[in-house]
PDB file of N, CA and C in Angstrom:
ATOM      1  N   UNK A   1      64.427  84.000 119.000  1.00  0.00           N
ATOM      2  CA  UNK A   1      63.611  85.187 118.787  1.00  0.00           C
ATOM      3  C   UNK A   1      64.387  86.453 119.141  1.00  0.00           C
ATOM      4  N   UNK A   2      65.237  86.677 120.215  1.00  0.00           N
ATOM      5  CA  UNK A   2      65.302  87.386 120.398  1.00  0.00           C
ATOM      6  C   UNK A   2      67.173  87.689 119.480  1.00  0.00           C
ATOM      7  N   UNK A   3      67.702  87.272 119.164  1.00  0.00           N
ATOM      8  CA  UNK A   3      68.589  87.506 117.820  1.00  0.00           C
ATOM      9  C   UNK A   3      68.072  87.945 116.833  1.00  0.00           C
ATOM     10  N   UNK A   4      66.802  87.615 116.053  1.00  0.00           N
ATOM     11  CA  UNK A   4      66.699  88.582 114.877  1.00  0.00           C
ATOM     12  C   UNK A   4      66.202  89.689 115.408  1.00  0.00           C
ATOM     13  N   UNK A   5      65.290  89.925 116.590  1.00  0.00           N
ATOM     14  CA  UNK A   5      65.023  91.017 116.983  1.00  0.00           C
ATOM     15  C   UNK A   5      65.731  91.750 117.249  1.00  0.00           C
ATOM     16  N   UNK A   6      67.167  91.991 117.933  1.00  0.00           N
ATOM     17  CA  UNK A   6      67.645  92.577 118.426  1.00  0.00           C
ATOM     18  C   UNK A   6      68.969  92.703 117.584  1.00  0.00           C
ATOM     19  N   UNK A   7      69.247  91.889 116.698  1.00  0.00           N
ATOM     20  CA  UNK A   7      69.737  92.278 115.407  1.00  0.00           C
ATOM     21  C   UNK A   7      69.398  93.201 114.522  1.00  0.00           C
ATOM     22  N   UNK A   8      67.920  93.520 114.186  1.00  0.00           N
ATOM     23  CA  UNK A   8      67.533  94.615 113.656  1.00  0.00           C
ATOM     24  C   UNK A   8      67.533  95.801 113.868  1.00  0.00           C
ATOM     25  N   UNK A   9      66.978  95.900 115.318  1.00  0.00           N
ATOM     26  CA  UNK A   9      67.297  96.796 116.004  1.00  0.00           C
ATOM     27  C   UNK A   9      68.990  97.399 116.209  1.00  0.00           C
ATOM     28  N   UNK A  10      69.507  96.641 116.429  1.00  0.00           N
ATOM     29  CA  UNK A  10      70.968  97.019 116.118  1.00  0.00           C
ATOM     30  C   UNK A  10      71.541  97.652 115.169  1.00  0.00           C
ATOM     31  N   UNK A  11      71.244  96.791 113.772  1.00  0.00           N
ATOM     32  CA  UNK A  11      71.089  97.384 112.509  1.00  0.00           C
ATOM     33  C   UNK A  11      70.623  99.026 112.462  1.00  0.00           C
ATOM     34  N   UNK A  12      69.508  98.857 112.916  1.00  0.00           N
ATOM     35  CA  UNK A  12      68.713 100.637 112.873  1.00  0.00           C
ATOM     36  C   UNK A  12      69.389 101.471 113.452  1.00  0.00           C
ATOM     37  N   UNK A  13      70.342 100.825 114.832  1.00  0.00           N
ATOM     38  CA  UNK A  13      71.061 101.943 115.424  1.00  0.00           C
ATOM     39  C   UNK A  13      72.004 102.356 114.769  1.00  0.00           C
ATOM     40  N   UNK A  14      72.856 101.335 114.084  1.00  0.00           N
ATOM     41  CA  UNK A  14      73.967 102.091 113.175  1.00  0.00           C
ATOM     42  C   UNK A  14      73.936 102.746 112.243  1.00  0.00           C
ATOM     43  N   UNK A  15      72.373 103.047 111.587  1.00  0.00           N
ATOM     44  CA  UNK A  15      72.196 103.666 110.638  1.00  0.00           C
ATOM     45  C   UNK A  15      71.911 104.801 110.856  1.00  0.00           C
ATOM     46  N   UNK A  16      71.232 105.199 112.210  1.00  0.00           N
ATOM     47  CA  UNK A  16      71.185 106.421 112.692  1.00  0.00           C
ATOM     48  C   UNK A  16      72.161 107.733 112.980  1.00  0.00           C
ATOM     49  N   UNK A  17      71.878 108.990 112.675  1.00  0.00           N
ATOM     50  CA  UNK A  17      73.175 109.810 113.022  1.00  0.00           C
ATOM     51  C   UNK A  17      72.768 110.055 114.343  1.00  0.00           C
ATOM     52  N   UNK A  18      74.258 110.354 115.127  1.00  0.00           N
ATOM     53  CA  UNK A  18      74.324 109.911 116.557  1.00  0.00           C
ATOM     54  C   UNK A  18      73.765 112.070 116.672  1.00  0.00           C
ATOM     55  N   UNK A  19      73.590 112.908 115.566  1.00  0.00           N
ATOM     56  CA  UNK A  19      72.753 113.883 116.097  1.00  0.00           C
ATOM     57  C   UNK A  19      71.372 114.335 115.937  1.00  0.00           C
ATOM     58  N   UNK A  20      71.066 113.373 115.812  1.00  0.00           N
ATOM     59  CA  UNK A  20      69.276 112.799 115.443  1.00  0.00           C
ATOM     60  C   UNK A  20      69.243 112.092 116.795  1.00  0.00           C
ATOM     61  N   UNK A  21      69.208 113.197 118.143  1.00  0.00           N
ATOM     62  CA  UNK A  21      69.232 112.498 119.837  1.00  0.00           C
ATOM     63  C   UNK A  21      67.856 111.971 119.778  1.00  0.00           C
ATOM     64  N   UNK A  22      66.888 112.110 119.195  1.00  0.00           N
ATOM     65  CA  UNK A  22      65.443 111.699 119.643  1.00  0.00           C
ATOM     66  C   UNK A  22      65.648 110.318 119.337  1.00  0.00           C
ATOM     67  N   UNK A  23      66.208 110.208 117.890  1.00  0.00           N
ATOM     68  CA  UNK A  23      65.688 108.572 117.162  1.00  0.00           C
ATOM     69  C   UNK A  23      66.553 108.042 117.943  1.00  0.00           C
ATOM     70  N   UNK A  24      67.899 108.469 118.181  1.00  0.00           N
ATOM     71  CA  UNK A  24      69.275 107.632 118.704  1.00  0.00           C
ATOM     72  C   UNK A  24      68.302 106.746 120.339  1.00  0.00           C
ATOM     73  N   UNK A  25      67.817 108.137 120.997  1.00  0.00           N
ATOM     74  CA  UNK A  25      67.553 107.683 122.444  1.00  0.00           C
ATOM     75  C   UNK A  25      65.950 106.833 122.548  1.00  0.00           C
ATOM     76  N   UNK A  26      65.410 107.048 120.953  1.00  0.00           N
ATOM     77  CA  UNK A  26      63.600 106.133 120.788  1.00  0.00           C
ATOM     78  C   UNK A  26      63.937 104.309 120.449  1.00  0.00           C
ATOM     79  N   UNK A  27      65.638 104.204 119.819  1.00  0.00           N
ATOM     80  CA  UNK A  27      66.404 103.916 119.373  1.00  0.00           C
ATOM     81  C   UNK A  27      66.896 102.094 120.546  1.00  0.00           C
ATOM     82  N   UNK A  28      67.736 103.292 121.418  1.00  0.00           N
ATOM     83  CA  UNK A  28      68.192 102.547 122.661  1.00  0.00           C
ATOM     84  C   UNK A  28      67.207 102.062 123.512  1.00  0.00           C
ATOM     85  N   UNK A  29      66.041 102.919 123.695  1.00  0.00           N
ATOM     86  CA  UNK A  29      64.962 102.547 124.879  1.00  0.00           C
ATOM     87  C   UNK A  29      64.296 101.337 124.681  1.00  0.00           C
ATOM     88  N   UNK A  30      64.403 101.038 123.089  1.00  0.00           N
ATOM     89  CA  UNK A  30      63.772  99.816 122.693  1.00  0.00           C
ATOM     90  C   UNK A  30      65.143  98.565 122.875  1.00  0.00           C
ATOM     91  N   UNK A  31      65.694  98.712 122.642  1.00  0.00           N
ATOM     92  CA  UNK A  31      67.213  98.224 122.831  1.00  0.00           C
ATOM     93  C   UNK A  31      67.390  97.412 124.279  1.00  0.00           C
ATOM     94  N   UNK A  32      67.043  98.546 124.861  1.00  0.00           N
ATOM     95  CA  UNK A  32      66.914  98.086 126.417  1.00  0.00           C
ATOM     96  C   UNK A  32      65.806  97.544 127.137  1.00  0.00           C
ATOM     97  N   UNK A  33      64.769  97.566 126.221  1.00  0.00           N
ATOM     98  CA  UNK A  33      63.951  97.059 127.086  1.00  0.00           C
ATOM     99  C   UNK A  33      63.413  95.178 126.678  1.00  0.00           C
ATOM    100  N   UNK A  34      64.172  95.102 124.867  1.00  0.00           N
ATOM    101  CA  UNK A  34      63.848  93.894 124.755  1.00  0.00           C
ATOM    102  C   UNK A  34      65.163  93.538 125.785  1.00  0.00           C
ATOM    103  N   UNK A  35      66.401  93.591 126.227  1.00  0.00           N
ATOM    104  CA  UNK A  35      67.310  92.819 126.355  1.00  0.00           C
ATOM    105  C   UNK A  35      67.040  92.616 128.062  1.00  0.00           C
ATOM    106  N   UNK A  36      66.157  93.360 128.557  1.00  0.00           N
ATOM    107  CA  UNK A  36      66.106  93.801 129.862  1.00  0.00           C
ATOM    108  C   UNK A  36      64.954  92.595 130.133  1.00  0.00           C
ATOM    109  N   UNK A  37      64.209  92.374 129.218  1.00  0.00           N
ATOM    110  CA  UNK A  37      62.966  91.923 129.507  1.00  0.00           C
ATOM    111  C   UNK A  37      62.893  89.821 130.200  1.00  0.00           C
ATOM    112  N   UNK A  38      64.193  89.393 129.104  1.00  0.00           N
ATOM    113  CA  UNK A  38      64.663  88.239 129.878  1.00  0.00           C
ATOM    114  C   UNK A  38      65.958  87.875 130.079  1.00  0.00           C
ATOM    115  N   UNK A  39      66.323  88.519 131.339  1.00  0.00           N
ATOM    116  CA  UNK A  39      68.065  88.941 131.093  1.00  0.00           C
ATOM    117  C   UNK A  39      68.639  86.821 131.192  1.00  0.00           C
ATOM    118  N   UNK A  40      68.537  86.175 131.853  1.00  0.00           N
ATOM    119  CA  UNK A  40      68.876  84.822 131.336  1.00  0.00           C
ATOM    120  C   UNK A  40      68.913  84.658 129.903  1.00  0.00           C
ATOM    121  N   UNK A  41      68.032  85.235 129.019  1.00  0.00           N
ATOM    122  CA  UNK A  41      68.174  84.906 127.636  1.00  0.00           C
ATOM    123  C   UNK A  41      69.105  85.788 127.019  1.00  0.00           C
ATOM    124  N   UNK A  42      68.971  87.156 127.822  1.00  0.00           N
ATOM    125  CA  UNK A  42      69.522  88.001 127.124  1.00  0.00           C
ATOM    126  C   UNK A  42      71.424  87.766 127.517  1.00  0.00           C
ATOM    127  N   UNK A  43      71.859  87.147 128.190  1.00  0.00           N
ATOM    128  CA  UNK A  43      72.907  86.441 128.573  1.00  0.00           C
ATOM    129  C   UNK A  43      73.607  85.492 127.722  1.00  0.00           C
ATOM    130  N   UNK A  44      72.768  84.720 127.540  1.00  0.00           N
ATOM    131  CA  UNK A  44      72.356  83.512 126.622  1.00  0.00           C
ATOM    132  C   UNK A  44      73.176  84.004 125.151  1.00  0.00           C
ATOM    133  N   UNK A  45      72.195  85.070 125.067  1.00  0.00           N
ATOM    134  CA  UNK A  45      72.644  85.591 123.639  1.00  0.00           C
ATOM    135  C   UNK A  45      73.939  86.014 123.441  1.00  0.00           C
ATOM    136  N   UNK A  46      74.192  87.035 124.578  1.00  0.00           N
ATOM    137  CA  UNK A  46      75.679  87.543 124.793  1.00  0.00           C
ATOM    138  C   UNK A  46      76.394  86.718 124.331  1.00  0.00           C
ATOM    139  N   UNK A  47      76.726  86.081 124.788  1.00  0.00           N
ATOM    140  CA  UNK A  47      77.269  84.515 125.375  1.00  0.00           C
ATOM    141  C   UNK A  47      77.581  83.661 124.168  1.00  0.00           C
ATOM    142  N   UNK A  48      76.752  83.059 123.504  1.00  0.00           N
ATOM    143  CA  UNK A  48      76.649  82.290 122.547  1.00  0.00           C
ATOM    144  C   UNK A  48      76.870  83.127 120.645  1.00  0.00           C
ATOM    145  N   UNK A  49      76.094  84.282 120.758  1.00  0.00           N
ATOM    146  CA  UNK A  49      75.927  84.653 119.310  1.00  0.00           C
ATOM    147  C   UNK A  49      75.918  86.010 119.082  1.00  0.00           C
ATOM    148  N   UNK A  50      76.507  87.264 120.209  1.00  0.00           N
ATOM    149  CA  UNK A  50      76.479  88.542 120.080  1.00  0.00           C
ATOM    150  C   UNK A  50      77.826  88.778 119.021  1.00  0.00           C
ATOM    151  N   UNK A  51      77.772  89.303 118.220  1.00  0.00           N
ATOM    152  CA  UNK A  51      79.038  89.928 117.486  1.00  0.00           C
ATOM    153  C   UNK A  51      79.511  90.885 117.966  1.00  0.00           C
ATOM    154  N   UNK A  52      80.769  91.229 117.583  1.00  0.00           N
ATOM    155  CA  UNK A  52      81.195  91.883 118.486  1.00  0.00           C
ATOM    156  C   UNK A  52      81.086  93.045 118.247  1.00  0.00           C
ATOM    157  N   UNK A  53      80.652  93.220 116.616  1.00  0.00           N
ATOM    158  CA  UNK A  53      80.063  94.721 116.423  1.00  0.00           C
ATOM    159  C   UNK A  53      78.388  94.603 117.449  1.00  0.00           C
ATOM    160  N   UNK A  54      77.619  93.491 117.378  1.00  0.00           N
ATOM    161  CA  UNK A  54      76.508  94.252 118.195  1.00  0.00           C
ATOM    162  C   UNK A  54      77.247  95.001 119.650  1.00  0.00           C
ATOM    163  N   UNK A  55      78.053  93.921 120.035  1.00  0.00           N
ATOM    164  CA  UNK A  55      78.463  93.760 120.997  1.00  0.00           C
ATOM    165  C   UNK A  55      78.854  95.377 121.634  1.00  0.00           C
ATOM    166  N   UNK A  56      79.531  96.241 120.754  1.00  0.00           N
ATOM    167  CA  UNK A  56      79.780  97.397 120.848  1.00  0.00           C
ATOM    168  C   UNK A  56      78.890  98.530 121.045  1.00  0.00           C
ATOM    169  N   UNK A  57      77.355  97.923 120.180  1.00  0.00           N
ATOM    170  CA  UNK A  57      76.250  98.623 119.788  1.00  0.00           C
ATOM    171  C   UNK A  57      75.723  98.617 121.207  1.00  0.00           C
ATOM    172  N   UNK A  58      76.021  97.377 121.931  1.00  0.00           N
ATOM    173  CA  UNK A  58      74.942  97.481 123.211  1.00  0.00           C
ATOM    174  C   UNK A  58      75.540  98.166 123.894  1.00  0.00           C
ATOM    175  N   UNK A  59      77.087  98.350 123.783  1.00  0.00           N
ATOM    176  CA  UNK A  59      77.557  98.811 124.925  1.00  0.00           C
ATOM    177  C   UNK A  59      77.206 100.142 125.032  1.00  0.00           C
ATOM    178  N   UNK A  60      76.627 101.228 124.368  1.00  0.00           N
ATOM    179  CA  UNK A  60      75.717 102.453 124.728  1.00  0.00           C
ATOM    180  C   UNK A  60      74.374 102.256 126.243  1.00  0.00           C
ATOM    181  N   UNK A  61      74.131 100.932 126.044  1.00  0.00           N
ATOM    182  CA  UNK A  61      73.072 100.822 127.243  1.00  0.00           C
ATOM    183  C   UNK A  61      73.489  99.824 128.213  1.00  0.00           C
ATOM    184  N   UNK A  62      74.593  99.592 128.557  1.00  0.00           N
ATOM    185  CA  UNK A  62      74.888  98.447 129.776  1.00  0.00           C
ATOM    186  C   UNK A  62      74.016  99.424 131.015  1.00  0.00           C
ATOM    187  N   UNK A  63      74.283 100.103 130.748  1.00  0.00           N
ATOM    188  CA  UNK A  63      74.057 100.443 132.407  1.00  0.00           C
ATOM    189  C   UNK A  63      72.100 100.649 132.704  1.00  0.00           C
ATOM    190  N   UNK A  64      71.791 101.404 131.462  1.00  0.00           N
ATOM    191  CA  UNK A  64      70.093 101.444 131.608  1.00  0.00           C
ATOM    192  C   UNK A  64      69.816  99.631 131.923  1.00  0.00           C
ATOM    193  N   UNK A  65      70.733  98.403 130.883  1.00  0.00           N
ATOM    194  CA  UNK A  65      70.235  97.456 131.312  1.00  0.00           C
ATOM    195  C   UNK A  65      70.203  97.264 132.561  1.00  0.00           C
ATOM    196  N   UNK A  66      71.807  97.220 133.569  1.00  0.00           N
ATOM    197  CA  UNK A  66      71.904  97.243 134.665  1.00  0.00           C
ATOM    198  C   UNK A  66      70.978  97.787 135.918  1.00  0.00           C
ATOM    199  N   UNK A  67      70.447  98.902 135.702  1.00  0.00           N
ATOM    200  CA  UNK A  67      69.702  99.341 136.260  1.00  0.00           C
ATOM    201  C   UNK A  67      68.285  98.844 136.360  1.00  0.00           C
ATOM    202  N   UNK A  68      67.860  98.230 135.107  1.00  0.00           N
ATOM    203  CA  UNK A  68      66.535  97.882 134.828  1.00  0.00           C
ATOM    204  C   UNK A  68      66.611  96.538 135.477  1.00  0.00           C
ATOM    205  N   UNK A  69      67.036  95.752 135.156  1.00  0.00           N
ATOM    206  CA  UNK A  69      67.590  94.169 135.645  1.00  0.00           C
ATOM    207  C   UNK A  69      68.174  94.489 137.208  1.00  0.00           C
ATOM    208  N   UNK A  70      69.129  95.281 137.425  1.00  0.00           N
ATOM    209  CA  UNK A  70      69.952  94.596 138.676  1.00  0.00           C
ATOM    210  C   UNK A  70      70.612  93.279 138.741  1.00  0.00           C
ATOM    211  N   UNK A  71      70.849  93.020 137.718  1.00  0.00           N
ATOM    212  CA  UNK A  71      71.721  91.779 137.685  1.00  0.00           C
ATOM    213  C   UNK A  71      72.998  91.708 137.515  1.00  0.00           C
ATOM    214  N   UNK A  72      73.543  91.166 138.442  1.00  0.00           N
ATOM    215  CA  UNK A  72      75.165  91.219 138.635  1.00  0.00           C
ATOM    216  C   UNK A  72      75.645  90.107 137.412  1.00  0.00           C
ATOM    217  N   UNK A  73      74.319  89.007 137.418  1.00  0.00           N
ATOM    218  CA  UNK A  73      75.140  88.036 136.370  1.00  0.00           C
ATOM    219  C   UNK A  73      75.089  88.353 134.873  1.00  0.00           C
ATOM    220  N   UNK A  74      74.957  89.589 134.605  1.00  0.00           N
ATOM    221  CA  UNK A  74      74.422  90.463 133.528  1.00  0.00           C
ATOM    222  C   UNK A  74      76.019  90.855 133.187  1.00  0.00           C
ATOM    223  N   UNK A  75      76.431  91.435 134.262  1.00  0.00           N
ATOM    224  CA  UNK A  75      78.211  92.522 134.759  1.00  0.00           C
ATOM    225  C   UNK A  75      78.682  91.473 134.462  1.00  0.00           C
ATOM    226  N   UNK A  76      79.051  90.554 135.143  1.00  0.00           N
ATOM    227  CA  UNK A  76      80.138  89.376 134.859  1.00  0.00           C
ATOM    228  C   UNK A  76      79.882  88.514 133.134  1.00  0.00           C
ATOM    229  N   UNK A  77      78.783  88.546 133.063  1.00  0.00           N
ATOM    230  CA  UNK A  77      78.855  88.257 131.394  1.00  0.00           C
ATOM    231  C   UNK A  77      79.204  89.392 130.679  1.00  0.00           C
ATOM    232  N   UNK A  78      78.970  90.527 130.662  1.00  0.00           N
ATOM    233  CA  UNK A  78      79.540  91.506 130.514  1.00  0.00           C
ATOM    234  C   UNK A  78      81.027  91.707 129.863  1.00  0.00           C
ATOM    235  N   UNK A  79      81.825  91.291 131.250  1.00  0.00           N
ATOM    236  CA  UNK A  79      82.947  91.162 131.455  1.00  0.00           C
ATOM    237  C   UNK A  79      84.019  89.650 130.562  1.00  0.00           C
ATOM    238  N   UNK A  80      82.662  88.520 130.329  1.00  0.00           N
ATOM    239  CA  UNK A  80      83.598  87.133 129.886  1.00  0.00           C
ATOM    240  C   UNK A  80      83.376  87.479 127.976  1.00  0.00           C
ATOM    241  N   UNK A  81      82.331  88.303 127.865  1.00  0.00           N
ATOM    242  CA  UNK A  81      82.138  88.280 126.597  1.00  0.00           C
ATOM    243  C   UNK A  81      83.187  89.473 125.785  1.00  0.00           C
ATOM    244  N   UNK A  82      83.630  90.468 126.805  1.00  0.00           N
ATOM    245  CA  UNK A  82      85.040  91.499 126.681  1.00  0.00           C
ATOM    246  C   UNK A  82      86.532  91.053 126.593  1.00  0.00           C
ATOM    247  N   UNK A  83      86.147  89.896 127.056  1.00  0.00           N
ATOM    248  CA  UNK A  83      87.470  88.684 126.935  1.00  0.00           C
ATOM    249  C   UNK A  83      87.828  88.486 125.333  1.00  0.00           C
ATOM    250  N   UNK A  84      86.592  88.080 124.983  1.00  0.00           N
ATOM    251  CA  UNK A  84      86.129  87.393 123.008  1.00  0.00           C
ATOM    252  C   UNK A  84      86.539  88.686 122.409  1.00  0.00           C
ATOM    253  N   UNK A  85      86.446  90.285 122.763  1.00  0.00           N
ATOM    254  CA  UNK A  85      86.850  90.819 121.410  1.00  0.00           C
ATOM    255  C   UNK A  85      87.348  92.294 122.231  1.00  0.00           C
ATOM    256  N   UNK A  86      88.862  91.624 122.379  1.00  0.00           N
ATOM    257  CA  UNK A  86      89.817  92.737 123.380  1.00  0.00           C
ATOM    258  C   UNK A  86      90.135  93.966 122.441  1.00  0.00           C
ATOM    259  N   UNK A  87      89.659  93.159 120.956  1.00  0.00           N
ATOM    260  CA  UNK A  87      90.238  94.697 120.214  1.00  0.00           C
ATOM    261  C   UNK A  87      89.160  96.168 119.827  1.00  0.00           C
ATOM    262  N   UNK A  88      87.653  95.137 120.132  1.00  0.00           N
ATOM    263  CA  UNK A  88      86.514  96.097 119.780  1.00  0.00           C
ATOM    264  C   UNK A  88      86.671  96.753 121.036  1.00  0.00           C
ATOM    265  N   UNK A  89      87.002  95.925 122.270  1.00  0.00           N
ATOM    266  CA  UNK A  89      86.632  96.835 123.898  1.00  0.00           C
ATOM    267  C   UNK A  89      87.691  97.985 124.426  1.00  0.00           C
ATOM    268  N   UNK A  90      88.855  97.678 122.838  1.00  0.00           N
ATOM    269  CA  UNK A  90      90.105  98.687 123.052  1.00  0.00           C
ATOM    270  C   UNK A  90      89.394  99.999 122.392  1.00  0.00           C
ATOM    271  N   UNK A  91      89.116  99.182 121.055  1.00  0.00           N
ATOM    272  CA  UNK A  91      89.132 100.681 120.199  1.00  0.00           C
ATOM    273  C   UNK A  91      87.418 101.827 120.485  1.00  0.00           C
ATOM    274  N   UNK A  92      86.355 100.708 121.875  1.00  0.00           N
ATOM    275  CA  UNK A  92      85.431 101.557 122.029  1.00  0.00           C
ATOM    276  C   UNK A  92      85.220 102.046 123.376  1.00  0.00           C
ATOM    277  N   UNK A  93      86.271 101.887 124.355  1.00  0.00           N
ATOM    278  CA  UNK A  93      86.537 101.966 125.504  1.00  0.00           C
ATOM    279  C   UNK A  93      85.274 100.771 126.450  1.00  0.00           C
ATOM    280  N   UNK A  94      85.473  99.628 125.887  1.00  0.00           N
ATOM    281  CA  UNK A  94      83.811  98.969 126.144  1.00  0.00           C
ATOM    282  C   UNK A  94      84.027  98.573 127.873  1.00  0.00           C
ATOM    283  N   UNK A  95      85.744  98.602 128.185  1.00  0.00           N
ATOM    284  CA  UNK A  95      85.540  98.220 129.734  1.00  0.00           C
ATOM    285  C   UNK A  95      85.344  99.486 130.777  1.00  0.00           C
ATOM    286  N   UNK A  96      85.102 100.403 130.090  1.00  0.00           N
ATOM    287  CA  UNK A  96      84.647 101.836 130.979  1.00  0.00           C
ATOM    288  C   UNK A  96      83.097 101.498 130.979  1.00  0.00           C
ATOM    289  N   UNK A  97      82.634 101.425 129.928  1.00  0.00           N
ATOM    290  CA  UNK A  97      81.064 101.134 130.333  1.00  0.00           C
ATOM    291  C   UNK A  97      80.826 100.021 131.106  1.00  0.00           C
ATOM    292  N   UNK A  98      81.368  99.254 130.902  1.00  0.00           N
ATOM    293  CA  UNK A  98      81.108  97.918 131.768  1.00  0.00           C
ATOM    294  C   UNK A  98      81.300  98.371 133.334  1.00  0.00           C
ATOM    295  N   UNK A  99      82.831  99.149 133.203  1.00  0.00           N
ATOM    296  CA  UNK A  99      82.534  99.579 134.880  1.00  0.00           C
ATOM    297  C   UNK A  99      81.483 100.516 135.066  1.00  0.00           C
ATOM    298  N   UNK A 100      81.173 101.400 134.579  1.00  0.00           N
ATOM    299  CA  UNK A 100      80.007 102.385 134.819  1.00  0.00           C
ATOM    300  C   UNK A 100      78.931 102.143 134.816  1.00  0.00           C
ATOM    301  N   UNK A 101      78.586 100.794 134.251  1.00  0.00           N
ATOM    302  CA  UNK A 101      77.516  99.978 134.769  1.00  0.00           C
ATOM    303  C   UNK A 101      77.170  99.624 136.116  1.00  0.00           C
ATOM    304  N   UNK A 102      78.132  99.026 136.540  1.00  0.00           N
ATOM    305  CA  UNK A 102      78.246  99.132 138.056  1.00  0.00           C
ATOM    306  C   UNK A 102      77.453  99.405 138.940  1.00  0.00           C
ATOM    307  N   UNK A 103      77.469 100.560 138.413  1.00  0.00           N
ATOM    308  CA  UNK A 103      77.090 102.118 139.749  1.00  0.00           C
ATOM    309  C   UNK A 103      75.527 101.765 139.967  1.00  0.00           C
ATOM    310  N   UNK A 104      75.106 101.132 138.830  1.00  0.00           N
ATOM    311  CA  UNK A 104      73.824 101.289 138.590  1.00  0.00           C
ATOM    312  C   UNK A 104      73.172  99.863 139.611  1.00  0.00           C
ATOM    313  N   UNK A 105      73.690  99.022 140.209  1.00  0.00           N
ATOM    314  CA  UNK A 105      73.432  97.705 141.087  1.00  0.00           C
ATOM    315  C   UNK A 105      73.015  98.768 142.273  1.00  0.00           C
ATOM    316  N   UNK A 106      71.842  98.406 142.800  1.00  0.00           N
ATOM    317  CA  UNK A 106      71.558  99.144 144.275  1.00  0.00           C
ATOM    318  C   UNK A 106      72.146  97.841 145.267  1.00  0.00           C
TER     319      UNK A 106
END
């Protein structure tokens, strides 16, 4: 369930212009809150079937996830699934967000 969902949603984000801030940020909030909602699954997904273009797409909200979750095992998947596509995390700076996620663990 939560692959076609969050596939679509993905979809919608790339279609959006990144200066249309309302839809971009009505956009992400939904973004974050399905992936937030069962982070084991949402792991799961990472893990098993994220592309690495979504993969890029999420990386706009690691940290709202982080924050919402608090899950460290969220960061370290994070981090094994940046392993799978060293060239998307080059050309989108994806291990700066991953660290700037971080910040967000109380």
């Amino acid at each position: 369930m939560i692959l076609d969902n969050i596939q679509c949603l993905l979809k919608e984000r790339a279609t959006l212009d990144d200066n249309d801030s309302d839809a971009v940020d009505k956009c992400c909030k939904k973004v974050v809150n399905m992936l937030s909602e069962d982070i084991n699954a949402t792991i799961s997904f990472m893990e098993t079937e994220c592309t690495e273009d979504e993969f890029s797409w999420i990386s706009e909200v690691f940290d709202e996830i982080v924050e919402k979750t608090q899950s460290q095992e969220f960061i370290d998947c994070l981090y094994r699934v940046a392993e799978k596509y060293p060239v998307e995390c080059d050309k989108y700076n994806i291990y700066h967000f991953i660290e700037e996620s971080k910040k967000f663990l109380n």
